[in-house]
C-alpha atoms as a PDB file:
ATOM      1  CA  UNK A   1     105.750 125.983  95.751  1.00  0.00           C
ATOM      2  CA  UNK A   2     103.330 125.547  92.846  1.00  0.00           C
ATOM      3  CA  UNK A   3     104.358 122.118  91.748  1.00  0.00           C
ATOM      4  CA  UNK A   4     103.904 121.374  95.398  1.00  0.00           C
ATOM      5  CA  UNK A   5     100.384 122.579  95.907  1.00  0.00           C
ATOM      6  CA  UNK A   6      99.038 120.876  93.047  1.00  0.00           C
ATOM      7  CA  UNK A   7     100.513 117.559  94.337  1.00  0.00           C
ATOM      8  CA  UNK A   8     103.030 116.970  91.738  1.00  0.00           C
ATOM      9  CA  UNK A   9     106.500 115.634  91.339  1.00  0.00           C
ATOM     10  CA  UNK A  10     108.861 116.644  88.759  1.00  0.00           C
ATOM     11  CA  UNK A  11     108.101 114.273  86.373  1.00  0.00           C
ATOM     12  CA  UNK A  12     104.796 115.079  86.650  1.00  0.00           C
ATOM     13  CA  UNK A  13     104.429 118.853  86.102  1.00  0.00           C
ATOM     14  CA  UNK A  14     107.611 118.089  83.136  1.00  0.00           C
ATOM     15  CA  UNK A  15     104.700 115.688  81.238  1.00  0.00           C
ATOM     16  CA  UNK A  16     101.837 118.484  82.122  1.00  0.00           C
ATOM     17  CA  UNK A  17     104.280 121.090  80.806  1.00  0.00           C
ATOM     18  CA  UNK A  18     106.007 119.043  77.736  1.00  0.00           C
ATOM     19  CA  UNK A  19     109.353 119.674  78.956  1.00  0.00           C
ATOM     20  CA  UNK A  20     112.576 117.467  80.466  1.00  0.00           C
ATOM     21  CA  UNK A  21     112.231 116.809  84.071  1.00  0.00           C
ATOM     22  CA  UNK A  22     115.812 118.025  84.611  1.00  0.00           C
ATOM     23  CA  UNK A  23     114.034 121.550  82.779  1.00  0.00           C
ATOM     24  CA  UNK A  24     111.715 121.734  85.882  1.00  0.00           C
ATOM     25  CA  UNK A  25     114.887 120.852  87.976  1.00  0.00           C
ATOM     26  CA  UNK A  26     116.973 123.741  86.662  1.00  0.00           C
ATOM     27  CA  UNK A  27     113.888 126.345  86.980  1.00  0.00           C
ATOM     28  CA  UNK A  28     113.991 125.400  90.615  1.00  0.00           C
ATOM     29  CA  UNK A  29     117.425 125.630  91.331  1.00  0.00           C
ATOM     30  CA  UNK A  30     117.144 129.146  89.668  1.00  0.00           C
ATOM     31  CA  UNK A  31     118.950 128.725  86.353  1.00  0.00           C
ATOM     32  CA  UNK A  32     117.792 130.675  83.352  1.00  0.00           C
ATOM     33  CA  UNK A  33     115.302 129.153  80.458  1.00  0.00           C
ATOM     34  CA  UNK A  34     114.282 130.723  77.320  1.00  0.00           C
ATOM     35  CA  UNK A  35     110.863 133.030  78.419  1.00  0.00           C
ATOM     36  CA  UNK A  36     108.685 130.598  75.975  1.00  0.00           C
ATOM     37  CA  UNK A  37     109.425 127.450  78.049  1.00  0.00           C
ATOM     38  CA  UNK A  38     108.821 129.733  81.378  1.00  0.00           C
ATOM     39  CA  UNK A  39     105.510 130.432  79.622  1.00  0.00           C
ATOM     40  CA  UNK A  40     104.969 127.069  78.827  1.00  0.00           C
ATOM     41  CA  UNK A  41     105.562 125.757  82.458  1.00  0.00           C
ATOM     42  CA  UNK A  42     103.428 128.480  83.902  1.00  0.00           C
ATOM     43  CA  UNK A  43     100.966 127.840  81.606  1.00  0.00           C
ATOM     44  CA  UNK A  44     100.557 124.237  82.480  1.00  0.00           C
ATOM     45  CA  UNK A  45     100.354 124.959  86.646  1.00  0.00           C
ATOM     46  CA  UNK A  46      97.828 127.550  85.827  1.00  0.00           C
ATOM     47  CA  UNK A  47      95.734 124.285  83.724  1.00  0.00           C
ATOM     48  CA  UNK A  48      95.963 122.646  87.526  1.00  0.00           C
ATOM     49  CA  UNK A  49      94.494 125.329  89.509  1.00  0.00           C
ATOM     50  CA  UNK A  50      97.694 127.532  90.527  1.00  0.00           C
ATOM     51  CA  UNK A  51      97.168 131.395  90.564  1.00  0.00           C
ATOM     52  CA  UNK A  52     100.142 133.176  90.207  1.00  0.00           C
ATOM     53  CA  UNK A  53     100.380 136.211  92.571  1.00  0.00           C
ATOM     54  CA  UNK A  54     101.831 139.225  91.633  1.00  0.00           C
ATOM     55  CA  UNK A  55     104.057 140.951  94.351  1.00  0.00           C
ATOM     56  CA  UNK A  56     102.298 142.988  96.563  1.00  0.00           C
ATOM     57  CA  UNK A  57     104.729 144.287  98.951  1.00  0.00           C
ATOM     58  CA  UNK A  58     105.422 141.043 100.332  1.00  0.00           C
ATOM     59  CA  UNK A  59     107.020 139.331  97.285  1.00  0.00           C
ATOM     60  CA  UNK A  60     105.039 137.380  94.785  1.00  0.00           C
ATOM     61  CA  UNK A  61     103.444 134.388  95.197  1.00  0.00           C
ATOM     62  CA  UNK A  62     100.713 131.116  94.413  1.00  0.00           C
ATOM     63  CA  UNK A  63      97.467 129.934  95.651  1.00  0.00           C
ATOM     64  CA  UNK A  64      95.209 127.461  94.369  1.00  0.00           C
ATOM     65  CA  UNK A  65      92.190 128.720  92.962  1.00  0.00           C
ATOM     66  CA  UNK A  66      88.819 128.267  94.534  1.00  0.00           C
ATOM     67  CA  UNK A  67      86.757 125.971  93.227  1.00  0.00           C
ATOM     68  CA  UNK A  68      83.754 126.574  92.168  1.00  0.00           C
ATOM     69  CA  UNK A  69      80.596 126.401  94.908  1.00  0.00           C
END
């Protein structure tokens, strides 16, 4: 969902990130990665405008942060 909002494809949020595109595939299909490049992807959607949301009763979840007025 986050790669989505911002508007990018793999291969786009795998250059923003510094990772493989087939890393960004395997996060989406669920597979484990080492925490660092989980940080490292995060980090890097965060950069873009993506707030993480932390689960609330509803499951967590992203938003794109306001921008500025």
């Amino acid at each position: 969902m986050a790669r989505v909002a911002v508007g990018w494809g793999v291969r786009e949020l795998a250059s923003a990130a510094q990772v493989s595109p087939d890393t960004i595939a395997r996060l989406e299909r669920g597979e484990g990665l080492y925490p660092r490049t989980v940080a490292t992807i995060r980090a890097a959607l965060e950069a873009a405008g993506v707030e993480f949301i932390p689960e609330n009763g509803g499951g967590p979840g992203v938003r794109l942060r306001k921008a500025p007025e």
